[in-house]
N, C-alpha and C. Protein backbone atom coordinates (compact mmCIF):
# COMPACT_ATOMS: atom_id res chain seq x y z
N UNK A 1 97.69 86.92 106.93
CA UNK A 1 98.92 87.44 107.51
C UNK A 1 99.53 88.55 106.64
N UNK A 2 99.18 87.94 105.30
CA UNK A 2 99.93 89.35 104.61
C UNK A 2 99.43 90.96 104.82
N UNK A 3 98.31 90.91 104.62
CA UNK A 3 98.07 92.62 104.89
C UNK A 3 98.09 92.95 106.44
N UNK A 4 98.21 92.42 107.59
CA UNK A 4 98.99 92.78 108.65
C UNK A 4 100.23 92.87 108.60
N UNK A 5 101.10 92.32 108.11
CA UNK A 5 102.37 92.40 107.51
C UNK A 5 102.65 93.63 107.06
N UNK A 6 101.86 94.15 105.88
CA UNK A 6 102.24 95.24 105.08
C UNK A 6 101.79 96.29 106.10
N UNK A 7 100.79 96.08 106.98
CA UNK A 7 100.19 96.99 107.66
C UNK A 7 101.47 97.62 109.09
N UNK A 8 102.06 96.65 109.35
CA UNK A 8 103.23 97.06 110.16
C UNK A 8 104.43 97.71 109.54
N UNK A 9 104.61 96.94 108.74
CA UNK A 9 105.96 97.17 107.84
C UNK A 9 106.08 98.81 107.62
N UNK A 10 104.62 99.03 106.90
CA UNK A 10 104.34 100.28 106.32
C UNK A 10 104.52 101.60 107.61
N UNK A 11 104.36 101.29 108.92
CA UNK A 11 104.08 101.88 110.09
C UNK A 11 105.70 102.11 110.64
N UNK A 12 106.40 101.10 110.45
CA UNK A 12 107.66 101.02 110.72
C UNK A 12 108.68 99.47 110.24
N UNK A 13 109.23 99.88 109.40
CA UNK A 13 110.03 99.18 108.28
C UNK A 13 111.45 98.54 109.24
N UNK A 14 111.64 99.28 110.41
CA UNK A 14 112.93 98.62 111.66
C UNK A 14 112.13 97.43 112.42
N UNK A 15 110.77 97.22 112.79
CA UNK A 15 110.80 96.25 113.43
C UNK A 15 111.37 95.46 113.18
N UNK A 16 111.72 94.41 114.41
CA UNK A 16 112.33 93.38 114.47
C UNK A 16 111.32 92.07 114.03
N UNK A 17 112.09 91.47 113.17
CA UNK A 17 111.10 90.22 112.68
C UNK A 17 110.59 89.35 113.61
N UNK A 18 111.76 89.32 115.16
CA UNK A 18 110.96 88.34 115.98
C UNK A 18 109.96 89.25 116.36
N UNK A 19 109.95 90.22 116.63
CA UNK A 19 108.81 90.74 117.46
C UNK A 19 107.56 91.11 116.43
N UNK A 20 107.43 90.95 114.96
CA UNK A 20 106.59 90.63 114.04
C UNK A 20 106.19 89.91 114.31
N UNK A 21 106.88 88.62 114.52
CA UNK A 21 106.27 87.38 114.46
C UNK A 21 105.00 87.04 115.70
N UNK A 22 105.91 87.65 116.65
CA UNK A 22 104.89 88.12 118.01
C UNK A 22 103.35 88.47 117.71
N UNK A 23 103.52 90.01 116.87
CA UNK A 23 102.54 90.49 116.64
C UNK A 23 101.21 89.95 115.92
N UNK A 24 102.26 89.18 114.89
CA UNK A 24 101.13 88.78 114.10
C UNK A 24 100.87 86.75 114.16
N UNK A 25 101.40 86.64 115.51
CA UNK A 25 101.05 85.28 115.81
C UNK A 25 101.45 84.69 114.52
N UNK A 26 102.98 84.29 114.31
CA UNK A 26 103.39 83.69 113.60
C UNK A 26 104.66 83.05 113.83
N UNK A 27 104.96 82.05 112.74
CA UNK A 27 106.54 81.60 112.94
C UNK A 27 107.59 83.00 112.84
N UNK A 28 108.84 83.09 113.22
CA UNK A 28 109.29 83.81 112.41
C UNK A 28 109.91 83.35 111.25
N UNK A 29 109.97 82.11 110.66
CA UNK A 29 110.54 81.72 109.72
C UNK A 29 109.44 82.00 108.83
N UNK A 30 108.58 81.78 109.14
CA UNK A 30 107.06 82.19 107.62
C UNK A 30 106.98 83.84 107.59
N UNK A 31 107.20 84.37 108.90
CA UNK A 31 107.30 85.98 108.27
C UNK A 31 108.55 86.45 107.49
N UNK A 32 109.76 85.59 107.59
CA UNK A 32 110.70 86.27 106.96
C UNK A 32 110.77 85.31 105.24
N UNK A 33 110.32 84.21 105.25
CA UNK A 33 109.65 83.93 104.14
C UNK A 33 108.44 84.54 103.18
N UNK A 34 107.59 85.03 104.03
CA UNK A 34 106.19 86.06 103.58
C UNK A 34 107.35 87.51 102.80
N UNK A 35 107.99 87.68 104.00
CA UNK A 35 108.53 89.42 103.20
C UNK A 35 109.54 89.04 102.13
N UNK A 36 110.36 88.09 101.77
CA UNK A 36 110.96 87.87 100.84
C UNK A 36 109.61 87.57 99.83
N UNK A 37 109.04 86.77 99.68
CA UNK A 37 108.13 87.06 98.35
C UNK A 37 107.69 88.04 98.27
N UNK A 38 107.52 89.20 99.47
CA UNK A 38 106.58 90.40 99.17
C UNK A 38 107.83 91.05 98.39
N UNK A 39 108.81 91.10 98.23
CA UNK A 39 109.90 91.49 98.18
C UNK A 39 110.05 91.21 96.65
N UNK A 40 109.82 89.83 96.42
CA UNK A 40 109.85 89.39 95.03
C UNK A 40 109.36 89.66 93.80
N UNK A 41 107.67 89.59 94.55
CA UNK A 41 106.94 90.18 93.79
C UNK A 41 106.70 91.24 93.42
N UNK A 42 107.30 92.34 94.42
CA UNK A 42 107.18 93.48 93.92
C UNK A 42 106.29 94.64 94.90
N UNK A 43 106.36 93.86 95.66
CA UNK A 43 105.01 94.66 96.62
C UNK A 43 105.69 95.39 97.78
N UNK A 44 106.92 94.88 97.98
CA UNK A 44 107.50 95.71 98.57
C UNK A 44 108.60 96.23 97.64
N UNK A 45 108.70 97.60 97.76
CA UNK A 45 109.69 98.12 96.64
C UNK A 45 110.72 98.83 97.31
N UNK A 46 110.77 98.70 98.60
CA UNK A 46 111.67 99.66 99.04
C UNK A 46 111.69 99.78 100.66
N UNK A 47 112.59 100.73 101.20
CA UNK A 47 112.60 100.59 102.62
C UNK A 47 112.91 102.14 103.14
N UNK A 48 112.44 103.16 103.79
CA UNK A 48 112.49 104.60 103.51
C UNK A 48 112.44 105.20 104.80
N UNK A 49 113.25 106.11 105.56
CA UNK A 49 113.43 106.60 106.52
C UNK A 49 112.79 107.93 106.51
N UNK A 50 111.88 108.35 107.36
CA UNK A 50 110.93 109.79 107.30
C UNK A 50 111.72 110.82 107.89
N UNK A 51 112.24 111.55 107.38
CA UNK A 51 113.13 112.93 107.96
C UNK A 51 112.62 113.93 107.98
N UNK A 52 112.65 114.94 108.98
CA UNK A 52 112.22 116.00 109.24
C UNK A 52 113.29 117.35 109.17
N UNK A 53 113.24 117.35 107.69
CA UNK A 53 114.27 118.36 107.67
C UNK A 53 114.46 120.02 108.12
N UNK A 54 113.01 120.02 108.46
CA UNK A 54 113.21 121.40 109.28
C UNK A 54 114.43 121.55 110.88
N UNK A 55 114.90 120.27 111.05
CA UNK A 55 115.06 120.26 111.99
C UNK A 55 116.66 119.83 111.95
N UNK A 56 117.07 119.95 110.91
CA UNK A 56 118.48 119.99 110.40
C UNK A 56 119.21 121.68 109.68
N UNK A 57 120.10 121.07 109.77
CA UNK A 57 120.98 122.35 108.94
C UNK A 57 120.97 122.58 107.91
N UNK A 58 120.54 121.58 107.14
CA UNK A 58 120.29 121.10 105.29
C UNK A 58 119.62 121.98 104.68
N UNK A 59 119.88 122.49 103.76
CA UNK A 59 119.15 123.17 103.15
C UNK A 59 118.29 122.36 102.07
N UNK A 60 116.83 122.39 102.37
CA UNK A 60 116.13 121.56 100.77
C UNK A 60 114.72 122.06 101.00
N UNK A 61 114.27 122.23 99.44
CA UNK A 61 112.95 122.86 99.55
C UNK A 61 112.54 121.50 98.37
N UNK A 62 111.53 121.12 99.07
CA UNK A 62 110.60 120.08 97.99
C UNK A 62 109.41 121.11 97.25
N UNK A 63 108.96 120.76 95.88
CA UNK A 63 108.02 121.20 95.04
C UNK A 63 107.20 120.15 94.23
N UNK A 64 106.12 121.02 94.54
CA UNK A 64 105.07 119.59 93.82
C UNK A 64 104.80 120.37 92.26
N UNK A 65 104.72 119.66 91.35
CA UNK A 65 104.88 120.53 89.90
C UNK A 65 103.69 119.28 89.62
N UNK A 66 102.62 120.58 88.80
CA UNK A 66 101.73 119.87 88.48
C UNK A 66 101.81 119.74 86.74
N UNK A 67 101.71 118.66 85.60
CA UNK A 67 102.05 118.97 84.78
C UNK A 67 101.04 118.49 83.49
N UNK A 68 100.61 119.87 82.69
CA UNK A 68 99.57 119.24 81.36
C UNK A 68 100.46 119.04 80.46
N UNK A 69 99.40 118.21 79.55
CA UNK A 69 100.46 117.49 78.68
C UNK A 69 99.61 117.54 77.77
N UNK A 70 100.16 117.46 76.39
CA UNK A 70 99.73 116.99 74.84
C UNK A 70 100.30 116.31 74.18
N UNK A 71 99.59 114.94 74.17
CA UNK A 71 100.09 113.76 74.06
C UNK A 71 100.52 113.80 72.64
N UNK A 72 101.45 113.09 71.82
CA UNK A 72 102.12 113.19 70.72
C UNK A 72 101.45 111.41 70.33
N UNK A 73 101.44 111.35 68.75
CA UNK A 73 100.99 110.25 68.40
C UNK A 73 101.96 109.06 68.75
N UNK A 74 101.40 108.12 69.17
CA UNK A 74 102.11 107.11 69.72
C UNK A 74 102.73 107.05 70.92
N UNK A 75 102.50 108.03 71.82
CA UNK A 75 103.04 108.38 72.97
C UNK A 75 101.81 108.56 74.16
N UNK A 76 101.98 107.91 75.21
CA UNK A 76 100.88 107.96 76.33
C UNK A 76 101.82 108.78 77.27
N UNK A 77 100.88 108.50 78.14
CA UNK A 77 101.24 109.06 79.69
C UNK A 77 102.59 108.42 80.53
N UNK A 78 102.51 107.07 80.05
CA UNK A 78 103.90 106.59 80.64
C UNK A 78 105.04 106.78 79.88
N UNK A 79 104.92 107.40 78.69
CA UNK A 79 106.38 107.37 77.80
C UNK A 79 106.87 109.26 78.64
N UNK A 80 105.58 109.95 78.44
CA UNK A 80 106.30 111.20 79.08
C UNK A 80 106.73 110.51 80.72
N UNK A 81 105.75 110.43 81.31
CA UNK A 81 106.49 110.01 82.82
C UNK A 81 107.86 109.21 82.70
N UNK A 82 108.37 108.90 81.92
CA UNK A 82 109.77 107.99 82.11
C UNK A 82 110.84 108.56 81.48
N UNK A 83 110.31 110.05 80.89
CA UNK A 83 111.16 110.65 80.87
C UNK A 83 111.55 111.83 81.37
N UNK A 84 110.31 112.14 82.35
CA UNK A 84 110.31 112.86 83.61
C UNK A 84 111.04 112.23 84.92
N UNK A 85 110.49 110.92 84.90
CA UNK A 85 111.26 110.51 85.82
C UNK A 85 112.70 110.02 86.05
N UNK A 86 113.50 110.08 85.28
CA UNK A 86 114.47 110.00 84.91
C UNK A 86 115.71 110.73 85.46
N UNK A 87 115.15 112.29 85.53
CA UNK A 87 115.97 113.49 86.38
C UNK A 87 115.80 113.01 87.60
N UNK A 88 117.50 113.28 88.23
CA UNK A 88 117.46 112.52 89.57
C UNK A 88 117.09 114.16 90.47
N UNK A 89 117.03 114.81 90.56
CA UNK A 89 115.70 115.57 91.36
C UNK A 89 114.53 115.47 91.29
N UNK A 90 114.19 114.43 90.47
CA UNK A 90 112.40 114.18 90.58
C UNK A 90 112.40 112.82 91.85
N UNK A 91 111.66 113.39 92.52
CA UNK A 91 111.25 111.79 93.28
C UNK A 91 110.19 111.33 93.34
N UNK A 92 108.91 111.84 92.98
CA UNK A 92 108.14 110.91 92.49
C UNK A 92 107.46 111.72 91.60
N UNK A 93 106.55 110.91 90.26
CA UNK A 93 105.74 111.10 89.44
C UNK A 93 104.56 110.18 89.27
N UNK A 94 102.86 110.91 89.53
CA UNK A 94 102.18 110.42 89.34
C UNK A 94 100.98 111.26 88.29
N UNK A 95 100.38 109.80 87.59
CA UNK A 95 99.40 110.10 87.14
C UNK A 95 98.05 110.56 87.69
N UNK A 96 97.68 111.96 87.57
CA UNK A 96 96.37 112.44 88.33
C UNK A 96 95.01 112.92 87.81
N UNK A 97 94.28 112.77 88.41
CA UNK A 97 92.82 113.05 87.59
C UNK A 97 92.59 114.52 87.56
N UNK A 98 91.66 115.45 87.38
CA UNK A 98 91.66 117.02 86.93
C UNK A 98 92.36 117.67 86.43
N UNK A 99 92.55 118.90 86.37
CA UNK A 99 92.70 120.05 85.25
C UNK A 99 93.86 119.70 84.62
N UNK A 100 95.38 118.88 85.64
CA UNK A 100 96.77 118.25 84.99
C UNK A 100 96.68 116.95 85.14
N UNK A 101 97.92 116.77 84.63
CA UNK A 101 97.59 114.86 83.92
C UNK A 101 98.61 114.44 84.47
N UNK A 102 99.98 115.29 85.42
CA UNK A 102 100.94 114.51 85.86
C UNK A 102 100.91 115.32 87.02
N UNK A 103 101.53 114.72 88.78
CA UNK A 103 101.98 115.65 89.48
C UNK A 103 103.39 115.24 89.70
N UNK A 104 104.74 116.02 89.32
CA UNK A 104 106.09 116.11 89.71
C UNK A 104 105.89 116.11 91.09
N UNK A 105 106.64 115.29 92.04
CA UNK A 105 107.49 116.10 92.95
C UNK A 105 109.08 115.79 92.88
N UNK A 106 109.84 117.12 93.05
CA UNK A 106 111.18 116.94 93.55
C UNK A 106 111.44 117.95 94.53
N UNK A 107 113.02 117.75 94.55
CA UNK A 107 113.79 118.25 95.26
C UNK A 107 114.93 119.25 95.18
N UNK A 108 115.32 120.14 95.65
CA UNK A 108 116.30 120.83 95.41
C UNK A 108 117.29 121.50 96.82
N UNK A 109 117.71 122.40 96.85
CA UNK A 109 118.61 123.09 97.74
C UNK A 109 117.63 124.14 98.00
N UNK A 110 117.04 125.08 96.74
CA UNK A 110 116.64 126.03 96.81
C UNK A 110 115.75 126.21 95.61
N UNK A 111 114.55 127.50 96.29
CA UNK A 111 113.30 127.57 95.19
C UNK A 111 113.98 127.81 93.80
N UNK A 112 115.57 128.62 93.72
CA UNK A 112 115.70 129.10 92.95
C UNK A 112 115.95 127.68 91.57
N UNK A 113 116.72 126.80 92.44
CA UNK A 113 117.32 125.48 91.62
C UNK A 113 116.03 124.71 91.57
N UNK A 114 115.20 124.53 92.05
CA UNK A 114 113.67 123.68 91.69
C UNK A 114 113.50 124.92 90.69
N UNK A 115 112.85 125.94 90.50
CA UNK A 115 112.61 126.65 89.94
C UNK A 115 113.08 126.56 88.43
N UNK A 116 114.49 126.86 88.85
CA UNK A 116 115.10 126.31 87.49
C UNK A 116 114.78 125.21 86.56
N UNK A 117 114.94 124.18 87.39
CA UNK A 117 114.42 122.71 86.72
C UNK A 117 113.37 122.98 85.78
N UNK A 118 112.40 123.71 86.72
CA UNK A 118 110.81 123.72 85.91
C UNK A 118 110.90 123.90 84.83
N UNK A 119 111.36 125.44 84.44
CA UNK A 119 111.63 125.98 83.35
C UNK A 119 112.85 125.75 82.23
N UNK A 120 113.77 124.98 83.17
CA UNK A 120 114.95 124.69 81.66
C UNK A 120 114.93 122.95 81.37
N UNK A 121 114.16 122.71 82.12
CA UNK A 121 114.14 120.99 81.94
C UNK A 121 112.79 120.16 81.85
N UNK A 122 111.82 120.65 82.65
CA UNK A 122 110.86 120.14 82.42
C UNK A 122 109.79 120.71 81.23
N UNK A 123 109.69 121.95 81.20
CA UNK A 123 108.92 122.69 80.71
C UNK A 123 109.32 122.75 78.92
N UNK A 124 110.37 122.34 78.55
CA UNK A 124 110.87 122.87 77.41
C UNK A 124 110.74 121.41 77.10
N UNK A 125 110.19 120.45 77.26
CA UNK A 125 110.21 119.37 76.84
C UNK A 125 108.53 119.60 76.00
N UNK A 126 108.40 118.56 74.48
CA UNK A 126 107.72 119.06 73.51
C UNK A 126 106.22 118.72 74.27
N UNK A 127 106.23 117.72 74.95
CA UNK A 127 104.98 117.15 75.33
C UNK A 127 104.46 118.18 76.59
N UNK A 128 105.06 118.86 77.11
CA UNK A 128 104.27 119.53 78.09
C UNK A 128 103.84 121.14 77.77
N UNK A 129 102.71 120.82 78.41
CA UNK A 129 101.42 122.20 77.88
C UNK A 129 102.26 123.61 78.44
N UNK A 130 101.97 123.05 80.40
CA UNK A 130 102.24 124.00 81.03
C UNK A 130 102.63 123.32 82.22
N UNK A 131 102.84 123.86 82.96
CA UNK A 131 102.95 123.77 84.67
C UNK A 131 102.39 124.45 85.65
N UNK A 132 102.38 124.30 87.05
CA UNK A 132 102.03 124.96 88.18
C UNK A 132 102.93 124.52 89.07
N UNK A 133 103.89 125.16 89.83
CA UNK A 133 104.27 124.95 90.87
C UNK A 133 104.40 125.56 92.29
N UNK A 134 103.99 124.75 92.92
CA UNK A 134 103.67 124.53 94.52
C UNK A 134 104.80 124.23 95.61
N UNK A 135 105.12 125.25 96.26
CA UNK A 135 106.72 125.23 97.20
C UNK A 135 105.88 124.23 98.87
N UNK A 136 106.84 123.64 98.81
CA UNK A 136 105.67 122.81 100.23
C UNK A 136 106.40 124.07 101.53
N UNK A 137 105.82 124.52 102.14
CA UNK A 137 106.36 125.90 102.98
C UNK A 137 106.71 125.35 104.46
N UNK A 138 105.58 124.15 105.25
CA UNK A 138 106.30 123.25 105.90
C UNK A 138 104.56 122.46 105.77
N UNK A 139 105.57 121.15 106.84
CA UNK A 139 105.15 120.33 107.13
C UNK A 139 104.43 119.76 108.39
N UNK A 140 103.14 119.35 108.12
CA UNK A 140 102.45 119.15 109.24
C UNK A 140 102.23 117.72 109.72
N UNK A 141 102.45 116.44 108.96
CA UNK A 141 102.04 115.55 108.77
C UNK A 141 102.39 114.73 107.19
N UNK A 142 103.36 114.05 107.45
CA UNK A 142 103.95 113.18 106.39
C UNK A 142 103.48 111.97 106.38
N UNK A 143 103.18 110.74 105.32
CA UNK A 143 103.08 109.88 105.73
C UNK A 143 102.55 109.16 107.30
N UNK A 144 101.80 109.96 107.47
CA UNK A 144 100.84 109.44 108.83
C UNK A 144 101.52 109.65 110.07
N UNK A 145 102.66 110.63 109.68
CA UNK A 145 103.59 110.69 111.32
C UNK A 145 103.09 112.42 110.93
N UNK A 146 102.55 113.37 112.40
CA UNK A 146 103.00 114.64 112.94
C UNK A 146 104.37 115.05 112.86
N UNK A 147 104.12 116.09 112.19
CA UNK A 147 105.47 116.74 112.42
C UNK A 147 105.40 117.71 113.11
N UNK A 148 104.84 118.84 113.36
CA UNK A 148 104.01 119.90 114.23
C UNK A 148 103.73 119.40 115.51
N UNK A 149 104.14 119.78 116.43
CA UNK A 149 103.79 119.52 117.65
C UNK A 149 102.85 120.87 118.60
N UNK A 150 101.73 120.71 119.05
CA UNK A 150 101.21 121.65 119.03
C UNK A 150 101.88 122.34 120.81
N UNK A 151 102.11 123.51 120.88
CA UNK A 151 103.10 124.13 121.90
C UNK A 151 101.88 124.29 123.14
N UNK A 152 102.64 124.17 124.19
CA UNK A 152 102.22 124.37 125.38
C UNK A 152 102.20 125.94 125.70
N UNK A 153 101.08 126.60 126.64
CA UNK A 153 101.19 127.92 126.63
C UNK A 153 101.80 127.91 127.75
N UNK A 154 102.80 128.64 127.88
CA UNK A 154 103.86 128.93 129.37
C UNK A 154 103.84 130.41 129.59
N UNK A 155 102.34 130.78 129.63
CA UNK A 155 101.95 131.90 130.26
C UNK A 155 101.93 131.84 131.83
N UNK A 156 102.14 132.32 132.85
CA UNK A 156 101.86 132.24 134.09
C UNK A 156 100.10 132.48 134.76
N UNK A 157 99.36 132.09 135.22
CA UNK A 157 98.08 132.04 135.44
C UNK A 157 98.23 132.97 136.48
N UNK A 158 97.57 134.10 136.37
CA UNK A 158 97.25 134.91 137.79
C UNK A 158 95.78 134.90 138.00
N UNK A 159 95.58 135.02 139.15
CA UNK A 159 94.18 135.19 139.59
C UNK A 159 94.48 136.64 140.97
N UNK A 160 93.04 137.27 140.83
CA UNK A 160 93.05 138.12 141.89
C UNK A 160 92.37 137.70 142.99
């Protein structure tokens, strides 16, 4: 039951628990028991609404910052990441395999204020080599939802 569980949850985090319970042929008292331990343990960490901000008034440009590093004695990969992650415009930081060893992403208003970050906050910190950053320009597909909808041609068809 559990990885159908996570498998819905993950798809949409509003279902209704009775109609979980439906799905996955269960009590609903054992599914809402199941997600509190998932909850406990740690496996569920959170609950996250997918926005499509092209489609608001908001101004925000996300950037993926890729980041090398030279590790300092006594210091790994998670002591820099926790102090990367720390700035509340970062929203996530992961450890990655090839040419960089961390990928930033955050957030800002504008390239100019991500931009900034790079260079007066992230970059000037002793452990990092260099950077690359990547403006996401739009979006096609987040988390397994379309965002792009592909347009209908409303040409008129003539024939002679």
């Amino acid at each position: 039951m559990r990885e159908e569980l996570l498998a819905y949850i993950e798809k949409n985090s509003r279902v209704d628990l009775k109609e979980l319970a439906v799905l996955l042929g269960a009590e609903e008292i054992d599914v809402v028991n199941e997600m509190a331990a998932l909850e406990n343990e740690g496996v569920i960490c959170g609950y996250h609404t997918l926005i499509n901000w092209e489609k608001t008034s908001i101004e925000k440009v996300t950037a993926l910052i890729e980041v090398r590093v030279n590790l300092q004695r006594g210091q790994g990969f998670d002591a820099v990441a926790e102090r990367i992650q720390q700035y509340p415009e970062v929203k996530s930081v992961y450890l990655i395999s090839g040419g960089y060893d961390l990928l930033v992403i955050l957030e800002g208003r504008t390239i100019r204020e991500a931009s900034t970050f790079v260079s007066e906050k992230l970059s000037t910190q002793g452990s990092v080599l260099s950077t690359a950053t990547h403006f996401i320009l739009k979006k096609y597909k987040d988390h397994g939802t379309i965002f792009a909808s592909k347009k209908e041609d409303e040409r008129e068809i003539i024939t002679a």
